[in-house]
C-alpha atoms as a PDB file:
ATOM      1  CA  UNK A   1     -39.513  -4.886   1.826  1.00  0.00           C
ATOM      2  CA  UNK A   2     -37.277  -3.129   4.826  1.00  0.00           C
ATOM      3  CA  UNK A   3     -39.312   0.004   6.232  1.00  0.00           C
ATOM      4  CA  UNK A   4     -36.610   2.138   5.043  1.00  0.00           C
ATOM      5  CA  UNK A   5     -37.494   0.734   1.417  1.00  0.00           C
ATOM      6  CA  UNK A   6     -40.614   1.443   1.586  1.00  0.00           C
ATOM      7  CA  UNK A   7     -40.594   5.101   3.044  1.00  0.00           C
ATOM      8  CA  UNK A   8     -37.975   5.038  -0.138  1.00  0.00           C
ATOM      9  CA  UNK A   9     -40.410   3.905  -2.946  1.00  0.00           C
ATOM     10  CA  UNK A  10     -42.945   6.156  -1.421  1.00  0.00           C
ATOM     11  CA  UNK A  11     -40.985   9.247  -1.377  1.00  0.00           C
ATOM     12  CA  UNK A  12     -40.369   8.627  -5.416  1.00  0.00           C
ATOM     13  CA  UNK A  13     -43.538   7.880  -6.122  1.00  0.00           C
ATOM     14  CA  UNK A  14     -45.129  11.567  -4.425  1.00  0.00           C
ATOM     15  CA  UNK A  15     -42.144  12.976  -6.052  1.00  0.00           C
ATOM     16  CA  UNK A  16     -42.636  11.004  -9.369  1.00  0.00           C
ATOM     17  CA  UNK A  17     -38.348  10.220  -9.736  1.00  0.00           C
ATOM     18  CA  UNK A  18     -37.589   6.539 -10.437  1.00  0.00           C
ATOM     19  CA  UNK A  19     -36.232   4.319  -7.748  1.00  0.00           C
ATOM     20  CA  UNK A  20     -32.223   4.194  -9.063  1.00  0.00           C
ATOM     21  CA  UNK A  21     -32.119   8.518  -9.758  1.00  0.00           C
ATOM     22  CA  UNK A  22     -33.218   9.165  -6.029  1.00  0.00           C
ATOM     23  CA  UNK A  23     -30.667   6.042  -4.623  1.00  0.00           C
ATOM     24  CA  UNK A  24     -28.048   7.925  -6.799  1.00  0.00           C
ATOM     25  CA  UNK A  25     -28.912  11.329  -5.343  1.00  0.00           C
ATOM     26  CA  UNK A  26     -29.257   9.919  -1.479  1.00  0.00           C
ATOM     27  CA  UNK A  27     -25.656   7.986  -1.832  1.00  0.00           C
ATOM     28  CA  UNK A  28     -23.997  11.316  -3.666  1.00  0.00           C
ATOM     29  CA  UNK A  29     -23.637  12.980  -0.507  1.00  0.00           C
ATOM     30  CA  UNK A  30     -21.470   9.795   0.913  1.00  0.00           C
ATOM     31  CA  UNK A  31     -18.738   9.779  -2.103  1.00  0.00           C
ATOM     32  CA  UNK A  32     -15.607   7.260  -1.560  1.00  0.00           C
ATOM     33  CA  UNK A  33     -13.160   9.858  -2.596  1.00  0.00           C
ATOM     34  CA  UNK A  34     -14.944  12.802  -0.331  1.00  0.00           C
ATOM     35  CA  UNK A  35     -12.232  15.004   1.469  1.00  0.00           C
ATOM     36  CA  UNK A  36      -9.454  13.760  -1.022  1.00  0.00           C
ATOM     37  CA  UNK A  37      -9.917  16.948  -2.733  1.00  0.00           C
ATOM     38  CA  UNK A  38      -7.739  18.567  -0.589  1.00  0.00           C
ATOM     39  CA  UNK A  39      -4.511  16.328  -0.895  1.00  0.00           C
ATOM     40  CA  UNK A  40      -1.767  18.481  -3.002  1.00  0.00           C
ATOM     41  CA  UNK A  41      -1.262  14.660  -4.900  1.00  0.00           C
ATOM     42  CA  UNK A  42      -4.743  13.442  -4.920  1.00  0.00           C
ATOM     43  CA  UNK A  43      -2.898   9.796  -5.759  1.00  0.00           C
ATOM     44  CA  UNK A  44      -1.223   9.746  -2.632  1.00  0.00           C
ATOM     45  CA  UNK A  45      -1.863  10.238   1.112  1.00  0.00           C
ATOM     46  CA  UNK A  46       0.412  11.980   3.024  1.00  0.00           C
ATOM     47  CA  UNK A  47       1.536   8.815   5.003  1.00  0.00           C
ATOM     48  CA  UNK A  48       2.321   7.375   1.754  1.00  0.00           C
ATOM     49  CA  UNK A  49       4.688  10.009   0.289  1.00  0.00           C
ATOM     50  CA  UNK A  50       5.979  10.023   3.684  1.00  0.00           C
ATOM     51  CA  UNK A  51       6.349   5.673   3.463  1.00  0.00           C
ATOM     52  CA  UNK A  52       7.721   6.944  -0.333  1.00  0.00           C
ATOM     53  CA  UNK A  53      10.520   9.550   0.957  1.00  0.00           C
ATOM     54  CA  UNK A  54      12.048   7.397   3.769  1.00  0.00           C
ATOM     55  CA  UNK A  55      12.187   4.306   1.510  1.00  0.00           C
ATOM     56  CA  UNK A  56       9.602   2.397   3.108  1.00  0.00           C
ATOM     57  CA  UNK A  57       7.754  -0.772   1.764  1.00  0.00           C
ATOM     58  CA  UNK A  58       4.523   0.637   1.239  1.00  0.00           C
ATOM     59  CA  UNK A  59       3.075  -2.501   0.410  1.00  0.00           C
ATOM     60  CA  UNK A  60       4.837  -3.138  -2.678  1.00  0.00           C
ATOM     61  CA  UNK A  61       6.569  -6.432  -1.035  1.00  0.00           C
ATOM     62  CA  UNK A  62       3.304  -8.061   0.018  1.00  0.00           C
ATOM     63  CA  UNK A  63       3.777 -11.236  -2.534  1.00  0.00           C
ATOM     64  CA  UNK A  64       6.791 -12.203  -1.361  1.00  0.00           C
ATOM     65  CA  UNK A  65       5.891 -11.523   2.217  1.00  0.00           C
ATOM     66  CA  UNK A  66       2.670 -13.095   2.371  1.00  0.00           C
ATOM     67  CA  UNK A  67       4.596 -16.042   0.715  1.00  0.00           C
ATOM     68  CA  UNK A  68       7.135 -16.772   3.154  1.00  0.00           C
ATOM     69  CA  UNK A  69      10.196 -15.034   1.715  1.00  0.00           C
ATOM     70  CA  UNK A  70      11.023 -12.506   4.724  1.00  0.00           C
ATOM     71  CA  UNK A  71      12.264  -9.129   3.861  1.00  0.00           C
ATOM     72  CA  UNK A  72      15.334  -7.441   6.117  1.00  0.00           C
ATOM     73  CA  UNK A  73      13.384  -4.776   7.499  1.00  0.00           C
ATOM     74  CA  UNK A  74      11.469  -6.715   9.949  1.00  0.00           C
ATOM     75  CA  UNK A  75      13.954  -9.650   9.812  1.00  0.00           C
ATOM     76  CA  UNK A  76      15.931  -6.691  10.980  1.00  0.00           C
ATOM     77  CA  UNK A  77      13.405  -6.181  13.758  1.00  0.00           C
ATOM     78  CA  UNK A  78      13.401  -9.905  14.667  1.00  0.00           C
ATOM     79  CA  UNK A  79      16.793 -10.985  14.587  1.00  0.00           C
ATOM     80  CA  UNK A  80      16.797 -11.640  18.497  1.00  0.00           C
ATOM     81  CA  UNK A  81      14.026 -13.709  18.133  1.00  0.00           C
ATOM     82  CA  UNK A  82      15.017 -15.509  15.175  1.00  0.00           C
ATOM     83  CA  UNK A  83      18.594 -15.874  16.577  1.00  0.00           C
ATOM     84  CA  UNK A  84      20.498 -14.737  13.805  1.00  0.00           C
ATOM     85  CA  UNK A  85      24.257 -15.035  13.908  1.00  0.00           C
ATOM     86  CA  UNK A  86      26.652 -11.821  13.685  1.00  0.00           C
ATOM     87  CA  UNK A  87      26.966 -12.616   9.932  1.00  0.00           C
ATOM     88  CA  UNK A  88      23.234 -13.559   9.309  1.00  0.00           C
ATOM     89  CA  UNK A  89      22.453  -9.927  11.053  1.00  0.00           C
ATOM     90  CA  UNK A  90      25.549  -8.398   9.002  1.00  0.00           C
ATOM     91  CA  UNK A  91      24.240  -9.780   5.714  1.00  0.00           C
ATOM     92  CA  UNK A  92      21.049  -9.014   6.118  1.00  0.00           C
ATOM     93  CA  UNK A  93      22.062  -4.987   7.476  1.00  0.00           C
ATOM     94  CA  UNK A  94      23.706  -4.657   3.978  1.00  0.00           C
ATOM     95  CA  UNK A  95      20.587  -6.059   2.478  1.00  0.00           C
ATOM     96  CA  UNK A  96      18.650  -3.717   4.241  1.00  0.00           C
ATOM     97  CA  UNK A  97      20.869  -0.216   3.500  1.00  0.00           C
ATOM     98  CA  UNK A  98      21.011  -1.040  -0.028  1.00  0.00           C
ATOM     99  CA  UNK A  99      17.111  -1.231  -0.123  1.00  0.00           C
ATOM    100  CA  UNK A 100      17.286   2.268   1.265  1.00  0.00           C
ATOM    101  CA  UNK A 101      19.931   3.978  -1.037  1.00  0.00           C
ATOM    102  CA  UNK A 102      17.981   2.546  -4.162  1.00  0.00           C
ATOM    103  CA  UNK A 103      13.795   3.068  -2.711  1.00  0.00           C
ATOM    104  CA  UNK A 104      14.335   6.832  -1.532  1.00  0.00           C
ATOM    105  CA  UNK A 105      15.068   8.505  -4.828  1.00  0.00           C
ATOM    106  CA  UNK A 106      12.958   6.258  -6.603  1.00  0.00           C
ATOM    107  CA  UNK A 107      10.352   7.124  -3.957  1.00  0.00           C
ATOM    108  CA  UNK A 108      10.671  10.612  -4.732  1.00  0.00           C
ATOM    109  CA  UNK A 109      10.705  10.140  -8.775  1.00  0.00           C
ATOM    110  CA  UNK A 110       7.427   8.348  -8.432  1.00  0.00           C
ATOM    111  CA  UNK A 111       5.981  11.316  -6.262  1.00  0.00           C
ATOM    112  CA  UNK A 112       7.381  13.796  -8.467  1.00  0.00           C
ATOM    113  CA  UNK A 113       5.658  11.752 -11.574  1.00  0.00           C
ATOM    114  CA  UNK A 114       2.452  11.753  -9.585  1.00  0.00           C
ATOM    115  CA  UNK A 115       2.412  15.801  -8.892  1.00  0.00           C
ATOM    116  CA  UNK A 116       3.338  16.006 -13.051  1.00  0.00           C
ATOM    117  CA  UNK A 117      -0.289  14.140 -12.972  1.00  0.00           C
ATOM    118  CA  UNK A 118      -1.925  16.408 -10.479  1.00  0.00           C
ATOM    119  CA  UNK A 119      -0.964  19.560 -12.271  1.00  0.00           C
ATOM    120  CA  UNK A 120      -1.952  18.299 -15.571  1.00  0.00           C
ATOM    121  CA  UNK A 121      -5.269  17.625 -14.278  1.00  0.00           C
ATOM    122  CA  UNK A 122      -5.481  20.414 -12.261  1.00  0.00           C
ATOM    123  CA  UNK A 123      -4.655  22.789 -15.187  1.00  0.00           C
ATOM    124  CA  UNK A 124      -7.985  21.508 -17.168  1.00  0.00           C
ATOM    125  CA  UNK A 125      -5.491  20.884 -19.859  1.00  0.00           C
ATOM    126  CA  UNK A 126      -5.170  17.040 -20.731  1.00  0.00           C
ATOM    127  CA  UNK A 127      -4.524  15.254 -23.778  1.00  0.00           C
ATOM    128  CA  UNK A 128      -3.884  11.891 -24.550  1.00  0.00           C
ATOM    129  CA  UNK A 129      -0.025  11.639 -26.218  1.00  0.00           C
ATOM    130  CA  UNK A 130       1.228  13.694 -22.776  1.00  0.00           C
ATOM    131  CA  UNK A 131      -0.740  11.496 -20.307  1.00  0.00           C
ATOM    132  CA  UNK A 132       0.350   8.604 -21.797  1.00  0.00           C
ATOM    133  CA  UNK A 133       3.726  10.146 -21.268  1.00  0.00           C
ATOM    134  CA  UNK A 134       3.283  11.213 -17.607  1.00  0.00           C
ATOM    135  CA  UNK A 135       1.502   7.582 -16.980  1.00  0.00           C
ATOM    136  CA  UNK A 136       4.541   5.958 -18.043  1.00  0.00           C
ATOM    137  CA  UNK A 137       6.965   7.862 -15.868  1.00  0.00           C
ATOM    138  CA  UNK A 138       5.101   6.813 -12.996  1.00  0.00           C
ATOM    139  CA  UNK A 139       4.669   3.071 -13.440  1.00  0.00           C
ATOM    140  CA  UNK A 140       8.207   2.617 -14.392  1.00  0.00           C
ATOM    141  CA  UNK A 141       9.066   4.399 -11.178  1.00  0.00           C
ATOM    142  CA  UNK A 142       6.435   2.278  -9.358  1.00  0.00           C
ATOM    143  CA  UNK A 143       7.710  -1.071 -10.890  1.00  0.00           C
ATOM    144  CA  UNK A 144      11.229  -0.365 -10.026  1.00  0.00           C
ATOM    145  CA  UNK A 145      10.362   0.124  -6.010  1.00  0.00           C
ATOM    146  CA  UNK A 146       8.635  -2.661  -6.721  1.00  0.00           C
ATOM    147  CA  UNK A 147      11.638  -4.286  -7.686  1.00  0.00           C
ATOM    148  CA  UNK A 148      14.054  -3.297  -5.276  1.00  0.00           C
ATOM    149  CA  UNK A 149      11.390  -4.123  -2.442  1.00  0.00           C
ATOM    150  CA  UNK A 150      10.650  -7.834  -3.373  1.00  0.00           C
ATOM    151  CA  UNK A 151      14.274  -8.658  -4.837  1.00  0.00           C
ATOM    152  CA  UNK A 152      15.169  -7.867  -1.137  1.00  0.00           C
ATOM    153  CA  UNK A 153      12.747 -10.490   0.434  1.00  0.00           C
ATOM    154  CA  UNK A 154      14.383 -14.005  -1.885  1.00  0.00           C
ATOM    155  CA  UNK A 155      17.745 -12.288  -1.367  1.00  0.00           C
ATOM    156  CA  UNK A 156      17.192 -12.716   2.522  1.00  0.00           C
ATOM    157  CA  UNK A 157      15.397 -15.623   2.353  1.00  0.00           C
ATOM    158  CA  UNK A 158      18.678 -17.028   0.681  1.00  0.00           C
ATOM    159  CA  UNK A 159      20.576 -15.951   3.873  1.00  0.00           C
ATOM    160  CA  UNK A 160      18.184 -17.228   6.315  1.00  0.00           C
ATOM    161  CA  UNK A 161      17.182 -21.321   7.308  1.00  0.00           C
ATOM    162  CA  UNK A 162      14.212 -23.117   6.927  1.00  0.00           C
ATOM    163  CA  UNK A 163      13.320 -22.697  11.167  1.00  0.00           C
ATOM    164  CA  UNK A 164      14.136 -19.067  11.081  1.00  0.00           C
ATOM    165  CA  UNK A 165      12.180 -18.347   8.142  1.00  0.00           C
ATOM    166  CA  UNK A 166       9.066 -20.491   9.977  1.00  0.00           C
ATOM    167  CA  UNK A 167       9.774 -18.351  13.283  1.00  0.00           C
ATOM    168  CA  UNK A 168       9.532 -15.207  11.474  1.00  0.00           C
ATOM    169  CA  UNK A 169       5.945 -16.441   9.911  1.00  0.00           C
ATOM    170  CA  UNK A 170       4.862 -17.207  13.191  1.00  0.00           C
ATOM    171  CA  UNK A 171       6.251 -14.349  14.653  1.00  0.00           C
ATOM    172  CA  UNK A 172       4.934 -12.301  12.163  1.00  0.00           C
ATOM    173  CA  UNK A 173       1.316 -13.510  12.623  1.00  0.00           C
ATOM    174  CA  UNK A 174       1.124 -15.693   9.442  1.00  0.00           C
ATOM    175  CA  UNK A 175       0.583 -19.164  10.777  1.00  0.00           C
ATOM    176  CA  UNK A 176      -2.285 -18.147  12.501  1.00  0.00           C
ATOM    177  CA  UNK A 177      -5.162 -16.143  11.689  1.00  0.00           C
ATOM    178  CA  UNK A 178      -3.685 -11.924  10.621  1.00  0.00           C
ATOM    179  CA  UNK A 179      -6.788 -10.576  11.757  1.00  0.00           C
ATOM    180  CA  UNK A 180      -6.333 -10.978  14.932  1.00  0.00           C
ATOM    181  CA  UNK A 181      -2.839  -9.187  16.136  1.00  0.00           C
ATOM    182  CA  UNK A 182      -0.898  -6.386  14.401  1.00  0.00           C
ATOM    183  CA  UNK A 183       2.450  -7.099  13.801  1.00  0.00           C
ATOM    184  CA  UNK A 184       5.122  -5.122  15.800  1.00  0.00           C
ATOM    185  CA  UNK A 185       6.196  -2.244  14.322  1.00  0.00           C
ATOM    186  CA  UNK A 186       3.043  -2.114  11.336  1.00  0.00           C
ATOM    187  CA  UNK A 187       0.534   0.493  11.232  1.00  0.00           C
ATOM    188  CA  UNK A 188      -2.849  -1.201  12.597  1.00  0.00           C
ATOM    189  CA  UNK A 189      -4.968   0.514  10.147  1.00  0.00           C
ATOM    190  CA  UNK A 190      -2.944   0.139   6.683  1.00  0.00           C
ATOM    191  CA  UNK A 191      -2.052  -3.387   8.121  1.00  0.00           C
ATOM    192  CA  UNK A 192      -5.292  -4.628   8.223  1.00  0.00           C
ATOM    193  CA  UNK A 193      -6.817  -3.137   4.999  1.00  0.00           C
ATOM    194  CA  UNK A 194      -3.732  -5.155   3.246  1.00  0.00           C
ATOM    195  CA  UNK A 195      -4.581  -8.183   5.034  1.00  0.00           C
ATOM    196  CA  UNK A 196      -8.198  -7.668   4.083  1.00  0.00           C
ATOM    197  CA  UNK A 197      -9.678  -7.421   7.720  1.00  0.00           C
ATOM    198  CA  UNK A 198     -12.906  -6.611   7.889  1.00  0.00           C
END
């Protein structure tokens, strides 16, 4: 037993509370969601509403990133690199806008859906028929970005050839191990909790 443990065990036993009430008490004052009490959407950050509002990928296309099926943002990004031709870049710009038109105001439906769950929490008023309700305005929204984020990746995968779709893994940081270097233009921080960095 660690010398922490044992100061522990004797601290509940002069106190006379069991071993798991006094662990529960000590780790209350560390809480996971501490200082998210102050968010106006307690389901969102404010980097992701503002990832939401300008029709960014907030994660949504990670299987068909992380699977080799570029998407034209960072293709986008790359297309020096990757030596894309004046059509390629063309294809993949139109691609890329129509991603835009179609995430924003879905972006903002699902953070307007989110704030209809804040304030019905918030009010201490809650039942079940009207959450289900509010719930399901909010995954539909979420499942359509979803959508129109990975449809974008196979549609530009389509435009792209087999060596500029392995240049833009490599350049990208998938061929070797992610841990190690941040893609350009990627937030260290939200890149490497989606990578699973430790």
């Amino acid at each position: 037993m660690k010398k922490h443990e044992k100061m522990t065990l004797a601290l509940a036993l002069v106190l006379g509370v069991s071993m798991p009430s006094l662990a529960q008490h000590a780790g209350a004052s560390h809480a996971t969601y501490a200082g998210l009490q102050n968010r106006p959407i307690k389901s969102l950050s404010e980097n992701d509403i503002k990832e939401l509002k300008r029709g960014g990928g907030w994660g949504l296309a990670l299987p068909a990133e992380l699977n080799g099926m570029p998407g034209p943002s960072h293709v986008l990004e790359l297309k020096e690199k990757l030596g894309l031709s004046a059509v390629q870049t063309r294809q993949v710009q139109t691609l890329f806008d129509d991603m835009k038109k179609a995430a924003v105001p879905v972006g903002e439906q699902l953070i307007a859906a989110e704030q209809e769950i804040e304030k019905a929490f918030a009010s201490g008023k809650v039942e079940e028929t009207t959450l289900r309700r509010l719930l399901a305005r909010a995954e539909a929204a979420r499942t359509e970005l979803r959508f129109i984020h990975l449809s974008q990746h196979y549609k530009t995968t389509a435009i792209l050839t087999g060596q500029q779709i392995k240049a833009y893994n490599v350049l990208r940081g998938y061929e070797a191990d992610p841990c190690k270097n941040t893609p350009e233009g990627h937030d260290p921080v939200m890149y490497r909790k989606h990578m699973g960095c430790k």
